[in-house]
C-alpha atoms as a PDB file:
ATOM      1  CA  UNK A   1       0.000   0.000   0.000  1.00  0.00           C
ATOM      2  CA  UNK A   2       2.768   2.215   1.095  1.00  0.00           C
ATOM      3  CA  UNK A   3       4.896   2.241  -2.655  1.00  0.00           C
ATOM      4  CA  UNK A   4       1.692   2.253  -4.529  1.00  0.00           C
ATOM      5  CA  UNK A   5       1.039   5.898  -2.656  1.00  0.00           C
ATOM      6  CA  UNK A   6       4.805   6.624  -3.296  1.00  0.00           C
ATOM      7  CA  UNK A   7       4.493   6.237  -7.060  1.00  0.00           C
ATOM      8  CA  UNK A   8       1.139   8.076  -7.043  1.00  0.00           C
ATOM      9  CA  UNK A   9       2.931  10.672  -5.554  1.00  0.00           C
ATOM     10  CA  UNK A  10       6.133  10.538  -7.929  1.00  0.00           C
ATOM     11  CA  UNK A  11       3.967  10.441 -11.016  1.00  0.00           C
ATOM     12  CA  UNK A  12       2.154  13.507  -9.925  1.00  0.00           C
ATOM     13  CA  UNK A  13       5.005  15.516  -9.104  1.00  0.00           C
ATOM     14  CA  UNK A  14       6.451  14.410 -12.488  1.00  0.00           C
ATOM     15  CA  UNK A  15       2.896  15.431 -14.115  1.00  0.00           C
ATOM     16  CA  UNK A  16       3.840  18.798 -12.956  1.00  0.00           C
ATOM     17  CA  UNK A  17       7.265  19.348 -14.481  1.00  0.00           C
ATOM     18  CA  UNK A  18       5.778  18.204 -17.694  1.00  0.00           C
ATOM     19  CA  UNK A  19       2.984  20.307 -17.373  1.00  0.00           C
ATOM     20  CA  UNK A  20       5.311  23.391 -16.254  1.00  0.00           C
ATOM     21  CA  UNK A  21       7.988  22.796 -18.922  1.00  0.00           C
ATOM     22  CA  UNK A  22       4.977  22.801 -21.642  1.00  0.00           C
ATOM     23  CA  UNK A  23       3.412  25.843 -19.995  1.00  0.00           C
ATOM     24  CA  UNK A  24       6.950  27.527 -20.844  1.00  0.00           C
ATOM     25  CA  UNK A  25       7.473  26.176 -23.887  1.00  0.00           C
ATOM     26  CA  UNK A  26       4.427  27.798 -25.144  1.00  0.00           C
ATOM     27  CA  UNK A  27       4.585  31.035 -23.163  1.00  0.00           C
ATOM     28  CA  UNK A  28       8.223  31.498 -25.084  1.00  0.00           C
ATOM     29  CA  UNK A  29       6.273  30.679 -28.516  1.00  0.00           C
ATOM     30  CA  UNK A  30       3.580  33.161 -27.728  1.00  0.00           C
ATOM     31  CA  UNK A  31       6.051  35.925 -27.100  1.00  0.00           C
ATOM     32  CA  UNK A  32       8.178  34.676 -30.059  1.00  0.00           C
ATOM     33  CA  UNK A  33       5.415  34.960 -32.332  1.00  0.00           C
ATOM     34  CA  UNK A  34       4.131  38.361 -30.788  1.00  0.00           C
ATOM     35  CA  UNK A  35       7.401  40.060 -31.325  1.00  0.00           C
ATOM     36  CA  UNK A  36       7.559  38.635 -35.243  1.00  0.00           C
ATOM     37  CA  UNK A  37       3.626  40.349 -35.551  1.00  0.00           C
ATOM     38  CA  UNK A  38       5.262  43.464 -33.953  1.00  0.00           C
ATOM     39  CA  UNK A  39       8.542  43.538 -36.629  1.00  0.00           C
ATOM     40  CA  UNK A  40       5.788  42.685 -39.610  1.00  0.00           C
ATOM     41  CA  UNK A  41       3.365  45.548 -38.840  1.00  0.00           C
ATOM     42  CA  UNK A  42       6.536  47.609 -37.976  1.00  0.00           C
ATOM     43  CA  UNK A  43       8.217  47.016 -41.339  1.00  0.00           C
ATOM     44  CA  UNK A  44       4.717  47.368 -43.337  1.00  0.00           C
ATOM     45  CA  UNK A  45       4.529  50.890 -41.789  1.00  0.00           C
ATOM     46  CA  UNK A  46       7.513  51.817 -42.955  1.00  0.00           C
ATOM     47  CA  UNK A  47       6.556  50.411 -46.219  1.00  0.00           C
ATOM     48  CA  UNK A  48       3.549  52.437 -46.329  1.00  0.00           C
ATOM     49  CA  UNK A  49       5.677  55.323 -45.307  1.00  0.00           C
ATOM     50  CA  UNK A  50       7.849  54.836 -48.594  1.00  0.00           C
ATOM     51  CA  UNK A  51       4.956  54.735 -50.788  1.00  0.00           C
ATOM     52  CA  UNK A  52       3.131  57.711 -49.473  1.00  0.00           C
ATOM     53  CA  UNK A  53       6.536  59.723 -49.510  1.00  0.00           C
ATOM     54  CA  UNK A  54       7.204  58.838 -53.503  1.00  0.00           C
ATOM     55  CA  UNK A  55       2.892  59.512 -54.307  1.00  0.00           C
ATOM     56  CA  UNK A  56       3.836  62.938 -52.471  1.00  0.00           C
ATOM     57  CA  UNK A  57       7.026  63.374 -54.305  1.00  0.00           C
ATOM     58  CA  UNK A  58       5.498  62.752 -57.819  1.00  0.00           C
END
């Protein structure tokens, strides 16, 4: 009865690091992914800024 409890416990404890480490993992994706969408609308500005600076130059 005793190691059957023990394991329970290990596996849970070990269900936690998983479930930590994935929590990271994505976390670290989302802010990855957040900072590209930042540098895209960032470098379509300035892209927009170009074009609107040669329509006004014409």
């Amino acid at each position: 009865m005793e190691t059957t409890i023990d394991s329970f416990s290990f596996v849970l404890v070990l269900w936690q690091f998983v479930s930590i480490a994935i929590l990271i993992t994505v976390i670290v994706f989302g802010i990855k992914l957040v900072l590209k969408l930042f540098k895209l609308m960032d470098s379509q500005t300035q892209l927009n800024r170009e074009k609107l600076k040669k329509l006004q130059s014409e």
